[in-house]
PDB file of N, CA and C in Angstrom:
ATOM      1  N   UNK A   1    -151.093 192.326 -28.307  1.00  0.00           N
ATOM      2  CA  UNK A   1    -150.142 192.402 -27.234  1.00  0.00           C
ATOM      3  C   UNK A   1    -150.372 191.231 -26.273  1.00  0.00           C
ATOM      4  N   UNK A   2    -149.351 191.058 -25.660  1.00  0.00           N
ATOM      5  CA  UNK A   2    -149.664 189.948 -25.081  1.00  0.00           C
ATOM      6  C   UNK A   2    -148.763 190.094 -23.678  1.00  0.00           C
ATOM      7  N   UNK A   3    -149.698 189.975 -22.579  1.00  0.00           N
ATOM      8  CA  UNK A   3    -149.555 190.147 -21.465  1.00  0.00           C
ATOM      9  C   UNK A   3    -149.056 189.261 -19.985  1.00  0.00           C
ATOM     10  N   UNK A   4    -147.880 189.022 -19.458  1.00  0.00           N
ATOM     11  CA  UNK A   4    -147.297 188.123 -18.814  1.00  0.00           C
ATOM     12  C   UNK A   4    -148.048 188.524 -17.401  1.00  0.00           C
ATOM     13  N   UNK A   5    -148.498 187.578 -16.411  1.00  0.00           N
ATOM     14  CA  UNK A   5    -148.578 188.527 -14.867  1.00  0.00           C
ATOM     15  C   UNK A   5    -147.835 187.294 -13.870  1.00  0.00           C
ATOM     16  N   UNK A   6    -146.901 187.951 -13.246  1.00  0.00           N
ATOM     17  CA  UNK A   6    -146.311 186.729 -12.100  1.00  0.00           C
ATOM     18  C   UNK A   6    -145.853 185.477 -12.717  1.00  0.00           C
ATOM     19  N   UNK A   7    -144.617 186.051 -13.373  1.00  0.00           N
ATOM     20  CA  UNK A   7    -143.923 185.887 -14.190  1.00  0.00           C
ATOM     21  C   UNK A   7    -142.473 185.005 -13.582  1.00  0.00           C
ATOM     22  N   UNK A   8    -141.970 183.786 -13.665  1.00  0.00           N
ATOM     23  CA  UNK A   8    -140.591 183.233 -13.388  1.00  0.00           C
ATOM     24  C   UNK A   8    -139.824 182.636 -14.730  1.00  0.00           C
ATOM     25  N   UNK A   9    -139.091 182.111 -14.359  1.00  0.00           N
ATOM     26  CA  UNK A   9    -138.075 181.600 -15.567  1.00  0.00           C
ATOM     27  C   UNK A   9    -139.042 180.745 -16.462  1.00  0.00           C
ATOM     28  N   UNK A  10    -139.859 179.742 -15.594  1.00  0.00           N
ATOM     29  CA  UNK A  10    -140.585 179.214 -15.724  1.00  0.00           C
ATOM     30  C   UNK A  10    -141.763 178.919 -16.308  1.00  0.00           C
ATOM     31  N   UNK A  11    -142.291 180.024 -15.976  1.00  0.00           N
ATOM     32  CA  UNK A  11    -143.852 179.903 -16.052  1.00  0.00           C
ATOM     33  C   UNK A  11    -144.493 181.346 -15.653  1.00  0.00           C
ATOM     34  N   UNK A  12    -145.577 182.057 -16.218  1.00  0.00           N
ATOM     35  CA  UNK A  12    -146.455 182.538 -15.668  1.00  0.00           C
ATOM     36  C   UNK A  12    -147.363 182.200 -15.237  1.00  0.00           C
ATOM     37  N   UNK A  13    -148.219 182.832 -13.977  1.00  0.00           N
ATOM     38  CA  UNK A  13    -148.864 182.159 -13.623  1.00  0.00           C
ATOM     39  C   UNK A  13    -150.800 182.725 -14.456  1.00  0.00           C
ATOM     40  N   UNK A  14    -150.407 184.007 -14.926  1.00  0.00           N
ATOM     41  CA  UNK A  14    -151.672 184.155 -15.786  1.00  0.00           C
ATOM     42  C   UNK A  14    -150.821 184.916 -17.397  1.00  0.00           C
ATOM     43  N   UNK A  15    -151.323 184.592 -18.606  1.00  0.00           N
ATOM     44  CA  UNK A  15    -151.302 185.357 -19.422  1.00  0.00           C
ATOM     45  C   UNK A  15    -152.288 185.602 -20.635  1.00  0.00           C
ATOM     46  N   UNK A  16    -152.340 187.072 -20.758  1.00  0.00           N
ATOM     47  CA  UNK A  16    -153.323 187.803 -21.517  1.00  0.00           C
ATOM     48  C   UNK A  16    -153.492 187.970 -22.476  1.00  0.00           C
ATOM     49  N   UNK A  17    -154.146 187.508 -23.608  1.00  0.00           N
ATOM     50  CA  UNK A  17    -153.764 187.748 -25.552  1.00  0.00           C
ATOM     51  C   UNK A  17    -155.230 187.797 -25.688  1.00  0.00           C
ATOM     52  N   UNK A  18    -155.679 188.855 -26.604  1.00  0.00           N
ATOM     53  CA  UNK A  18    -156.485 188.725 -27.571  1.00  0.00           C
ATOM     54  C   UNK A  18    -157.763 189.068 -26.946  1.00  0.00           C
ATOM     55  N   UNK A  19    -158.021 189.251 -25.493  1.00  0.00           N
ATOM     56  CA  UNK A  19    -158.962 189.827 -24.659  1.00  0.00           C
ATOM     57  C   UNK A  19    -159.719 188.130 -24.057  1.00  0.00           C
ATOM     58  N   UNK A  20    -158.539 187.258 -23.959  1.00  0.00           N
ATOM     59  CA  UNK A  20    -158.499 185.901 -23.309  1.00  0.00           C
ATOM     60  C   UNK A  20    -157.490 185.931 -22.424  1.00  0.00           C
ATOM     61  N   UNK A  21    -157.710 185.689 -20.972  1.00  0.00           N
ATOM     62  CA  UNK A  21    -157.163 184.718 -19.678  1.00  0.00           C
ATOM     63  C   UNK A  21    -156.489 184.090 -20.200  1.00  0.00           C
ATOM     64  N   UNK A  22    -155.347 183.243 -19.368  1.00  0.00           N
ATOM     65  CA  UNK A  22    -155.010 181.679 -19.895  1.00  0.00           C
ATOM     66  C   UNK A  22    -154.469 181.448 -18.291  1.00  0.00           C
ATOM     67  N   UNK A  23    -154.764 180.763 -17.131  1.00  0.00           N
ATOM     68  CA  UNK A  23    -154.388 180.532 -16.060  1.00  0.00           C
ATOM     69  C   UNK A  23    -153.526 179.378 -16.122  1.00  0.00           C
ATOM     70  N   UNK A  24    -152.550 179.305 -15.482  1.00  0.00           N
ATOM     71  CA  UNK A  24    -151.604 178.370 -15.029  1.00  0.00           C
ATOM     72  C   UNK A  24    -152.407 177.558 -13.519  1.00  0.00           C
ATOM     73  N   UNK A  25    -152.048 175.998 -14.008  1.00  0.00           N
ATOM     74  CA  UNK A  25    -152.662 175.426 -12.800  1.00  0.00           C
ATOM     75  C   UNK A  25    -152.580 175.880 -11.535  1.00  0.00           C
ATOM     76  N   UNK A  26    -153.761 175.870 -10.689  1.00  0.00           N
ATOM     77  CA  UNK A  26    -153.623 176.690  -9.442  1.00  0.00           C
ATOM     78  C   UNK A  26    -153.978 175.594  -8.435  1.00  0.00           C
ATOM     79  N   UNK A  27    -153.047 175.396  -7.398  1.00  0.00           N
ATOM     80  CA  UNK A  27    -152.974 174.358  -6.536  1.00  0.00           C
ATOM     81  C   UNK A  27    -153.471 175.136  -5.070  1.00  0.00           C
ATOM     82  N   UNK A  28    -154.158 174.215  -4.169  1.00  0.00           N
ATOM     83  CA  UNK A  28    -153.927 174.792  -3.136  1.00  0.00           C
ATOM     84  C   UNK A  28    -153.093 174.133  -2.057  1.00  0.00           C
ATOM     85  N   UNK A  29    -153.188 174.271  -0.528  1.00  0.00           N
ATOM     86  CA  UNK A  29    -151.916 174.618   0.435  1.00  0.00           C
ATOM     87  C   UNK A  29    -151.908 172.745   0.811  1.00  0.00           C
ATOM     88  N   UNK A  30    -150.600 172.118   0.156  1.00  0.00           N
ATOM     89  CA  UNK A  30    -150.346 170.519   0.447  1.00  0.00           C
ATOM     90  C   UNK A  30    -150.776 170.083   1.359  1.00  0.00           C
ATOM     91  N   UNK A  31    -151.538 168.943   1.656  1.00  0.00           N
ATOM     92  CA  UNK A  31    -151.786 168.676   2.394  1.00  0.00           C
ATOM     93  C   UNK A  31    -153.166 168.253   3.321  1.00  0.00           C
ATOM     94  N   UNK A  32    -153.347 169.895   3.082  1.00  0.00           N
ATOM     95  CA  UNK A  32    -155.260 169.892   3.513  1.00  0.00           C
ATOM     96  C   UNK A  32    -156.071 168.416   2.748  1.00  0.00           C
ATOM     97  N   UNK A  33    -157.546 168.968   2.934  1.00  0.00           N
ATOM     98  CA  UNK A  33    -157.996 167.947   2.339  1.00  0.00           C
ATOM     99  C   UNK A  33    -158.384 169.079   1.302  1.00  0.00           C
ATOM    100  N   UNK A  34    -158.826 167.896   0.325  1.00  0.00           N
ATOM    101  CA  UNK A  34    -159.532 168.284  -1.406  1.00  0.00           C
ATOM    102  C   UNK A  34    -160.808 169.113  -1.026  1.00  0.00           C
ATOM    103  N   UNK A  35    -161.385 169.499  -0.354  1.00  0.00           N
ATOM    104  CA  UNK A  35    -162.525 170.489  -0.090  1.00  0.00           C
ATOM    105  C   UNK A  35    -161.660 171.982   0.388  1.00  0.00           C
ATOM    106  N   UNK A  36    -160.829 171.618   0.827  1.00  0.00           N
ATOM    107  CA  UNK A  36    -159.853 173.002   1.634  1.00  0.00           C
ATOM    108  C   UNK A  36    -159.359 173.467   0.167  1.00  0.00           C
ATOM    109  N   UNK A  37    -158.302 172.597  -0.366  1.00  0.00           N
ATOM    110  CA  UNK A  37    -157.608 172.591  -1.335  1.00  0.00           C
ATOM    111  C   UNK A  37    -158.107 172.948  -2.873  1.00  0.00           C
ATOM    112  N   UNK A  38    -159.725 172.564  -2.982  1.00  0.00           N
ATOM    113  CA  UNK A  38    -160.316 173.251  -3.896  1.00  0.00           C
ATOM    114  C   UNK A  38    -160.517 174.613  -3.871  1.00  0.00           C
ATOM    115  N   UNK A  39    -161.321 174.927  -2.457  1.00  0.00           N
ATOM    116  CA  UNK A  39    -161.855 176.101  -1.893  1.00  0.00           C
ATOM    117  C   UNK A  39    -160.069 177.537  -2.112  1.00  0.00           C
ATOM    118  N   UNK A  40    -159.238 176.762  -1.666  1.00  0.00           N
ATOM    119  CA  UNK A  40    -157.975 177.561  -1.604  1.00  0.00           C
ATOM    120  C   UNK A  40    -157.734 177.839  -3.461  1.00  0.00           C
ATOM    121  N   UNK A  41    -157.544 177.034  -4.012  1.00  0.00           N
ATOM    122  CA  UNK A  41    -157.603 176.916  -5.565  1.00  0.00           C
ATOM    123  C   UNK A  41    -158.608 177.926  -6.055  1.00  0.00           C
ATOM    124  N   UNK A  42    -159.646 178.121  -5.748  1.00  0.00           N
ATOM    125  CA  UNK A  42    -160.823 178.890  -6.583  1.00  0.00           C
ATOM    126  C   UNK A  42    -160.621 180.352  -5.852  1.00  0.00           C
ATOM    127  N   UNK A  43    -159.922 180.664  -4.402  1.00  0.00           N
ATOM    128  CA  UNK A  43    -159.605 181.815  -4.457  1.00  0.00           C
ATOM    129  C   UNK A  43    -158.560 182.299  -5.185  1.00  0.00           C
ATOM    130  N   UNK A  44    -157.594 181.546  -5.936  1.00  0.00           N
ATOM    131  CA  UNK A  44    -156.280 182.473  -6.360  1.00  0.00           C
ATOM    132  C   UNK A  44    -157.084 182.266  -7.877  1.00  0.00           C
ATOM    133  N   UNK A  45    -157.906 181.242  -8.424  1.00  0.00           N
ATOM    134  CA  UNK A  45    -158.493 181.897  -9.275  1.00  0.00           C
ATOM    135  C   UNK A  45    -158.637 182.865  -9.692  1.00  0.00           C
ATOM    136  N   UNK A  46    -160.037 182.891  -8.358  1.00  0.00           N
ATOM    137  CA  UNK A  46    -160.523 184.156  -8.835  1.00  0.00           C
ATOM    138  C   UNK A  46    -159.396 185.489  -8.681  1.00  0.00           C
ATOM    139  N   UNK A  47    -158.678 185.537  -7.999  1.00  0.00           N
ATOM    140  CA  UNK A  47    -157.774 186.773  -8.109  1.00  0.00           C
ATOM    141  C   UNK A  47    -157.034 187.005  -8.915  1.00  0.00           C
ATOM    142  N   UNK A  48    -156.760 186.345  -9.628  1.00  0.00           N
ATOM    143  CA  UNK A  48    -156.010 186.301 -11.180  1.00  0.00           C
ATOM    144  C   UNK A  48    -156.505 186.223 -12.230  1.00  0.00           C
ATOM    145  N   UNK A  49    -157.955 185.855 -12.138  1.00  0.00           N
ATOM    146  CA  UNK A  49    -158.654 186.374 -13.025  1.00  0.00           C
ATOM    147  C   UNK A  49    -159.391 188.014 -12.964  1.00  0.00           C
ATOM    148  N   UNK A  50    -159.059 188.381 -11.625  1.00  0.00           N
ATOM    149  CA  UNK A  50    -159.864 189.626 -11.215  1.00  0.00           C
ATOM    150  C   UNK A  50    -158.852 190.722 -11.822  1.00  0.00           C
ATOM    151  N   UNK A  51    -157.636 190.424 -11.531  1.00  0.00           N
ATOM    152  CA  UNK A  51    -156.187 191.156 -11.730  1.00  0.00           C
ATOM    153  C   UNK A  51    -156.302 191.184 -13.015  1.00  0.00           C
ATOM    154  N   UNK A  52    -156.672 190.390 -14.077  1.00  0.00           N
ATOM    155  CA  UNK A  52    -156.534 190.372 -15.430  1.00  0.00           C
ATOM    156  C   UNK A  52    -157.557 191.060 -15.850  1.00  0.00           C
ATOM    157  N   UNK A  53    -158.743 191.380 -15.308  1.00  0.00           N
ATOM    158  CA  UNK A  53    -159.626 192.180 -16.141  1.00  0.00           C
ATOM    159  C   UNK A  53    -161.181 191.201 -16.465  1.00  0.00           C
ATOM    160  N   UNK A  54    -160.888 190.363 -15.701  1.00  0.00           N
ATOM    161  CA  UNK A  54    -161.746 189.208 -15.637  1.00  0.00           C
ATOM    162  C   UNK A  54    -162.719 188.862 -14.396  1.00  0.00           C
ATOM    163  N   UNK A  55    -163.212 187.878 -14.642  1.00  0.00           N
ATOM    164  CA  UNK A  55    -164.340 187.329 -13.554  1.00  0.00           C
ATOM    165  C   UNK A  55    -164.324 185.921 -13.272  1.00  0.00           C
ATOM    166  N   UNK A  56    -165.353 185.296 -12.721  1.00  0.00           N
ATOM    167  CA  UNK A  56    -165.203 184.165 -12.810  1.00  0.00           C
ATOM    168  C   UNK A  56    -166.721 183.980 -13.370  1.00  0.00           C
ATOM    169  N   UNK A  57    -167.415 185.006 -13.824  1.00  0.00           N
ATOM    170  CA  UNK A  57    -168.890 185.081 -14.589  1.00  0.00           C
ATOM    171  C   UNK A  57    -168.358 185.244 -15.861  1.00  0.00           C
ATOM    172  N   UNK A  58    -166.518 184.847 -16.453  1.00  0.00           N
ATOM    173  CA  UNK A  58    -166.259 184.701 -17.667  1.00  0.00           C
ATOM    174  C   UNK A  58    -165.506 183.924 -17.971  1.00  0.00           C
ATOM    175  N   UNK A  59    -165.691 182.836 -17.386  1.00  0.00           N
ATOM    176  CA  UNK A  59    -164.679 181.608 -17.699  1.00  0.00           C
ATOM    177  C   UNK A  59    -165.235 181.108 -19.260  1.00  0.00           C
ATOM    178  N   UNK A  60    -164.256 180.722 -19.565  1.00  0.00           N
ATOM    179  CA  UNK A  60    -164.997 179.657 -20.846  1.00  0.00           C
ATOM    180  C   UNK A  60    -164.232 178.477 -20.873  1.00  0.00           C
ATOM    181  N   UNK A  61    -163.467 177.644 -19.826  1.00  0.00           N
ATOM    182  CA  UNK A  61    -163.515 176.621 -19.661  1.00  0.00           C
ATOM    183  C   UNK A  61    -162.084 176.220 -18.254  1.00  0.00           C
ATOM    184  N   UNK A  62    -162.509 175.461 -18.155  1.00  0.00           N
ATOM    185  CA  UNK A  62    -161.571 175.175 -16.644  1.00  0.00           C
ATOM    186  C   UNK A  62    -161.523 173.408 -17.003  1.00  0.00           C
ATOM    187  N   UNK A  63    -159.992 172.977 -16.430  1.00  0.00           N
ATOM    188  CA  UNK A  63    -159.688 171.992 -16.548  1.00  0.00           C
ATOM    189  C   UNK A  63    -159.725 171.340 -15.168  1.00  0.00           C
ATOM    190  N   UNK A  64    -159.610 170.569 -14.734  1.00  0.00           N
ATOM    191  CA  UNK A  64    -159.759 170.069 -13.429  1.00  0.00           C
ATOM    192  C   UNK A  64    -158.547 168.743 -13.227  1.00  0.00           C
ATOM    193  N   UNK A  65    -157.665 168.614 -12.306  1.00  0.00           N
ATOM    194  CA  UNK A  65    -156.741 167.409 -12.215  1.00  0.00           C
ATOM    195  C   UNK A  65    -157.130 166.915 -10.870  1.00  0.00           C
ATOM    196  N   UNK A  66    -157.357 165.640 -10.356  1.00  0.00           N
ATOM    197  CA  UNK A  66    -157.389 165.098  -9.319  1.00  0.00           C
ATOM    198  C   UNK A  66    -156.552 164.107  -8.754  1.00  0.00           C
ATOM    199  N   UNK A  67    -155.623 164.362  -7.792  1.00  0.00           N
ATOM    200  CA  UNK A  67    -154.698 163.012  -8.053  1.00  0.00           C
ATOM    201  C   UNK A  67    -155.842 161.586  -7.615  1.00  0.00           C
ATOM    202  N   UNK A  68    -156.890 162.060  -6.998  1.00  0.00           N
ATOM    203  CA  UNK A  68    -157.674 160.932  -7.135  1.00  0.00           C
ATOM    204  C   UNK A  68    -159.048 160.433  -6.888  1.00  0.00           C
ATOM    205  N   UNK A  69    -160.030 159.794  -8.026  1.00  0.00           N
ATOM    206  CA  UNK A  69    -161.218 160.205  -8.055  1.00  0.00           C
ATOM    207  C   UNK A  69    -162.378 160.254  -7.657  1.00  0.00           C
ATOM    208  N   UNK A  70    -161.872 159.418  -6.358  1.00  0.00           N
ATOM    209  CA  UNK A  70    -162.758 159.885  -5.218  1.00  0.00           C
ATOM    210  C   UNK A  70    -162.719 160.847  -4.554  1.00  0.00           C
ATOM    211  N   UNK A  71    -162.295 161.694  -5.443  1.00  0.00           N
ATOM    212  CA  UNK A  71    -162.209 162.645  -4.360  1.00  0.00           C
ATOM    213  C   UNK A  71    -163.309 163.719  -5.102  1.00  0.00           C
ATOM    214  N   UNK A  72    -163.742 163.247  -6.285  1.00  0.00           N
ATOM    215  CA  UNK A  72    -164.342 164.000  -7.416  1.00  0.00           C
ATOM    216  C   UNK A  72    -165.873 164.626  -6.963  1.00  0.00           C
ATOM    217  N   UNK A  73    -166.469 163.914  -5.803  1.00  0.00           N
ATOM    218  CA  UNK A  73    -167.728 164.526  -5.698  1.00  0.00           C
ATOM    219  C   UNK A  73    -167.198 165.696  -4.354  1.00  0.00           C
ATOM    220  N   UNK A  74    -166.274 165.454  -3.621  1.00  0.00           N
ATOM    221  CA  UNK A  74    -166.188 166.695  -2.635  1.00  0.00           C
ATOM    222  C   UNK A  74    -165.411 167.905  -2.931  1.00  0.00           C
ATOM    223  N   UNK A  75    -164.701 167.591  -4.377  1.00  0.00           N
ATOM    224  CA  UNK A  75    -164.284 168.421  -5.310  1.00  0.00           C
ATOM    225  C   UNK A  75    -165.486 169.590  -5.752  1.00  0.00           C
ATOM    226  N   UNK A  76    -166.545 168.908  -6.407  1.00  0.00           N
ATOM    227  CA  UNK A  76    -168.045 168.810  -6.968  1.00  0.00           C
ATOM    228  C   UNK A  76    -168.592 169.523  -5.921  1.00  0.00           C
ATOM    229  N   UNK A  77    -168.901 169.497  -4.650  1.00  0.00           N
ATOM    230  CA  UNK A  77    -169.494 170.225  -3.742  1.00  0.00           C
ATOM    231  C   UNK A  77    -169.071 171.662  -3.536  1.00  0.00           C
ATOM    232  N   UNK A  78    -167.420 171.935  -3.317  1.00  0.00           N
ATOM    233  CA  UNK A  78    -167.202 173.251  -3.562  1.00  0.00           C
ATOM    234  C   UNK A  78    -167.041 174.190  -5.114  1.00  0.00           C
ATOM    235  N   UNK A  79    -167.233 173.532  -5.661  1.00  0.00           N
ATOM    236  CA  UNK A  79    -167.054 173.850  -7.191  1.00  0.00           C
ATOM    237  C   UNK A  79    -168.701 174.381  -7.539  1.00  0.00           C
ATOM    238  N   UNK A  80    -169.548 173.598  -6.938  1.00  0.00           N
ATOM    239  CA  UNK A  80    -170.537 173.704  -7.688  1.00  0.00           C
ATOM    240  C   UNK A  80    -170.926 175.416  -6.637  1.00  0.00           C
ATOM    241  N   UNK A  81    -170.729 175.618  -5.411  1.00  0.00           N
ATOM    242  CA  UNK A  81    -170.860 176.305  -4.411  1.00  0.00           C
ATOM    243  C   UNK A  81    -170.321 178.033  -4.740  1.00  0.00           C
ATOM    244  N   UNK A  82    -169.466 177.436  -6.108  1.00  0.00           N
ATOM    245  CA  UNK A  82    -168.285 179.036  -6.243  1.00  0.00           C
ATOM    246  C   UNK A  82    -168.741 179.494  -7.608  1.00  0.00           C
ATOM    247  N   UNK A  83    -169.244 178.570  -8.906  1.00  0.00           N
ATOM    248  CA  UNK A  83    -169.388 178.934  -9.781  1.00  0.00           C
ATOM    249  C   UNK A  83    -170.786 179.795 -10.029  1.00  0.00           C
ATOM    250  N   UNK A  84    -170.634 180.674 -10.448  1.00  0.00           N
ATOM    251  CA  UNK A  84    -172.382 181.682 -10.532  1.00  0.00           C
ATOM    252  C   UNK A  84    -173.362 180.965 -11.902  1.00  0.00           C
ATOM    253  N   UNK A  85    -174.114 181.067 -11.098  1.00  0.00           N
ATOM    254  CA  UNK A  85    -175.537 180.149 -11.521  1.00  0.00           C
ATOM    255  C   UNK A  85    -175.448 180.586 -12.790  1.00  0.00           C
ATOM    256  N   UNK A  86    -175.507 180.003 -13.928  1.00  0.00           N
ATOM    257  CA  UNK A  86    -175.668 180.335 -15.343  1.00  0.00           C
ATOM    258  C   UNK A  86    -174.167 180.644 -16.034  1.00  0.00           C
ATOM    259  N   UNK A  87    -173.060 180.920 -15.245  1.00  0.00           N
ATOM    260  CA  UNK A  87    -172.103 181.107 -15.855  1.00  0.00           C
ATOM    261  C   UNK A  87    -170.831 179.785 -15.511  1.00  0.00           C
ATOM    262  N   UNK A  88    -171.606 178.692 -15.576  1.00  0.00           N
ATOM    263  CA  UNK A  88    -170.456 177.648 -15.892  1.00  0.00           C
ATOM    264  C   UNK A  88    -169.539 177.392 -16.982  1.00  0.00           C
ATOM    265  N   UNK A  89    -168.794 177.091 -16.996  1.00  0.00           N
ATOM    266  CA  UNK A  89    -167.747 177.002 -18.177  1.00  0.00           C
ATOM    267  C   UNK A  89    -167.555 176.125 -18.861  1.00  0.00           C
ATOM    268  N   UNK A  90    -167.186 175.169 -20.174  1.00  0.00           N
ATOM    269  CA  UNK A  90    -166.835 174.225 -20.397  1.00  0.00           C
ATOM    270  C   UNK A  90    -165.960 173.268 -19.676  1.00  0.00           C
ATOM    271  N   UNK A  91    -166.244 172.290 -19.242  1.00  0.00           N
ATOM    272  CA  UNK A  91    -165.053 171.567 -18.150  1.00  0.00           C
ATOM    273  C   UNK A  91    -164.586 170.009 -18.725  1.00  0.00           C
ATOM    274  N   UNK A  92    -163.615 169.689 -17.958  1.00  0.00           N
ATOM    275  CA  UNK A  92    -163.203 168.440 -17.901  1.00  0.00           C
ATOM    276  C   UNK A  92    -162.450 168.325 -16.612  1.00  0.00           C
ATOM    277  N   UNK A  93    -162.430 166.997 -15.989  1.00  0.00           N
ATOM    278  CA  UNK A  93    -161.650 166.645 -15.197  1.00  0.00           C
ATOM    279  C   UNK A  93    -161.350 165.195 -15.038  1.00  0.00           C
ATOM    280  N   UNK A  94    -160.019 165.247 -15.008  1.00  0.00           N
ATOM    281  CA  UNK A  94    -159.462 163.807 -14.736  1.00  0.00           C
ATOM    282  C   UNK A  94    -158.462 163.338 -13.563  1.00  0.00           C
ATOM    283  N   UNK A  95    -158.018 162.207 -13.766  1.00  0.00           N
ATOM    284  CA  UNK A  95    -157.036 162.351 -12.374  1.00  0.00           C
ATOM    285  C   UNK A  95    -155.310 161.873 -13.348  1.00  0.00           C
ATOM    286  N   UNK A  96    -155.156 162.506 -12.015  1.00  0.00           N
ATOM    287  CA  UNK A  96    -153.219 162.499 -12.620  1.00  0.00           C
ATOM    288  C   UNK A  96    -152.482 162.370 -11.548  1.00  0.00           C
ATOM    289  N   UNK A  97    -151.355 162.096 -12.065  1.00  0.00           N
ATOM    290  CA  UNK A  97    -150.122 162.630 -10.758  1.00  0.00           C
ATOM    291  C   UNK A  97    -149.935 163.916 -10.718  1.00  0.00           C
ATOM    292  N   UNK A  98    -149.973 164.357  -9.498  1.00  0.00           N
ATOM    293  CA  UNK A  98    -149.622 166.021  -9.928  1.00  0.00           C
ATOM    294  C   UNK A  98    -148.302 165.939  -8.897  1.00  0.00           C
ATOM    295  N   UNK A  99    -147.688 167.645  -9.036  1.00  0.00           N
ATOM    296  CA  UNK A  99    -146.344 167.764  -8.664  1.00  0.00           C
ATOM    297  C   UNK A  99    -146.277 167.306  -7.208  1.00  0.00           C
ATOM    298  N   UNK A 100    -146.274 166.816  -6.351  1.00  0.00           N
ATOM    299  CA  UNK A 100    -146.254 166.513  -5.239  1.00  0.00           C
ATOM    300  C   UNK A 100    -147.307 165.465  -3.932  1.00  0.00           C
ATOM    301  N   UNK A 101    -147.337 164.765  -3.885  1.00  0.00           N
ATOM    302  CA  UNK A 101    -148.624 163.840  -3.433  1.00  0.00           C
ATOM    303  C   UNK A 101    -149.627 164.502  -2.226  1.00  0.00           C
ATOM    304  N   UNK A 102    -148.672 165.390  -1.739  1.00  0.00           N
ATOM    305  CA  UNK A 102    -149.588 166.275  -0.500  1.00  0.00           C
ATOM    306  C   UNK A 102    -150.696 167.100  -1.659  1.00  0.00           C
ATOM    307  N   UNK A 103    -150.342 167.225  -2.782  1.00  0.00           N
ATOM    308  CA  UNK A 103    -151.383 168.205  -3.698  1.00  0.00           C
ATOM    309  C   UNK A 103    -152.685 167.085  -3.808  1.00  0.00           C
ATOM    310  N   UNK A 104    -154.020 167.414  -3.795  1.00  0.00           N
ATOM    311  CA  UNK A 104    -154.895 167.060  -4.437  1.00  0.00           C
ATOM    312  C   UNK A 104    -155.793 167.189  -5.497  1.00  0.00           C
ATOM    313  N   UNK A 105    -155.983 168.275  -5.847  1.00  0.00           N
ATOM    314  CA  UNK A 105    -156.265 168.872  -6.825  1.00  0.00           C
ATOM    315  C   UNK A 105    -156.019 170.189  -7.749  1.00  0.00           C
ATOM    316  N   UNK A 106    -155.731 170.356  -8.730  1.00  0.00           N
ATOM    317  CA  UNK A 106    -154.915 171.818  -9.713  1.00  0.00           C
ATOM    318  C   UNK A 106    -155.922 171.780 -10.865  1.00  0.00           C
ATOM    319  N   UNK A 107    -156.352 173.063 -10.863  1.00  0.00           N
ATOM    320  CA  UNK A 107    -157.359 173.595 -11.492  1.00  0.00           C
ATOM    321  C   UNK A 107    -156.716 174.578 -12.485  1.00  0.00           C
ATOM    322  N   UNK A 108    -157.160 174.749 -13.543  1.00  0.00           N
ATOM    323  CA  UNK A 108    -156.600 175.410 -14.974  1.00  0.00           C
ATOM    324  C   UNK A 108    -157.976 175.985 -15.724  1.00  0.00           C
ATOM    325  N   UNK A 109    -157.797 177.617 -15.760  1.00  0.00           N
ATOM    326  CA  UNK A 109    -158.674 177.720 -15.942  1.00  0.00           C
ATOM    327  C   UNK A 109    -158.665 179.036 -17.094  1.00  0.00           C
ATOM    328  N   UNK A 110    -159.376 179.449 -18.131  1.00  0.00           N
ATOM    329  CA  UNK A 110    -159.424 180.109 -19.286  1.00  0.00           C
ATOM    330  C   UNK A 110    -160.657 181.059 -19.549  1.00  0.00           C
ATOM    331  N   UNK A 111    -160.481 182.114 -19.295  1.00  0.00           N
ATOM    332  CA  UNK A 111    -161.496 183.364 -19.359  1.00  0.00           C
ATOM    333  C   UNK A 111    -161.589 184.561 -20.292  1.00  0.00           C
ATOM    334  N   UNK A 112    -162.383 185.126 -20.759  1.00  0.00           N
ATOM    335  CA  UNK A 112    -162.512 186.394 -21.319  1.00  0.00           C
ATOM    336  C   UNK A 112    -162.126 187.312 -20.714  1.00  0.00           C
ATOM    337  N   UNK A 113    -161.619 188.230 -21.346  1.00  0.00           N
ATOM    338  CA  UNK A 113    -161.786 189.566 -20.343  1.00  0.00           C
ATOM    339  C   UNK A 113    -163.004 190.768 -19.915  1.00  0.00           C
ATOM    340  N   UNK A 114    -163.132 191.078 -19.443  1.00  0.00           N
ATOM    341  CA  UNK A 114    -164.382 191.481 -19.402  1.00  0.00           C
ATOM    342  C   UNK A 114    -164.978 192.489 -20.242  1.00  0.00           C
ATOM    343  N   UNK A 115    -165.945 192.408 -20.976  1.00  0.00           N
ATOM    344  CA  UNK A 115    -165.823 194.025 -21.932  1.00  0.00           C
ATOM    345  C   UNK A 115    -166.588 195.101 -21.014  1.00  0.00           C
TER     346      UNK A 115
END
């Protein structure tokens, strides 16, 4: 079965198959800086992963977009601050254009569900 949550024409923003997450990039509020904007990002994370049956002690991998890469170690400071000691995920991050230039960073992220 396969499970839609917050759902538009568009896009969901989480969906559920197979006792796997699949998060839709999660941006935070335009504008701020990339420490706000991470910090804002890793809460709707985690709530959409919480809503799904998940954690963030079950990621198995998170993507990372930066529109730019200096911005990558104050990214790195709250990231490293949210993830639980031993349960890091497979990662990557690069930089891109993302939808709007006030955005700085959109995080994508892929979890188990919890057994």
């Amino acid at each position: 079965m396969i499970q839609r949550r917050h759902t538009t024409d568009r896009m969901s923003q989480s969906v559920t198959h197979k006792g796997v997450v699949y998060l839709a990039g999660q941006v935070g509020n335009a504008g701020d800086s990339v420490a706000d904007q991470t910090r804002e990002c890793l809460v709707r994370v985690e709530n959409l992963l919480n809503e799904a049956g998940s954690s963030k002690k079950h990621m198995l991998q998170a993507v990372i977009w930066l529109a730019d890469m200096k911005d990558f170690a104050a990214m790195n400071d709250v990231w490293d601050a949210w993830v639980p000691k031993g349960h890091a995920p497979a990662r990557a991050t690069g930089s891109a254009d993302l939808a709007t230039p006030d955005y700085r960073v959109e995080i994508i992220v892929t979890a188990a569900v919890a057994e």
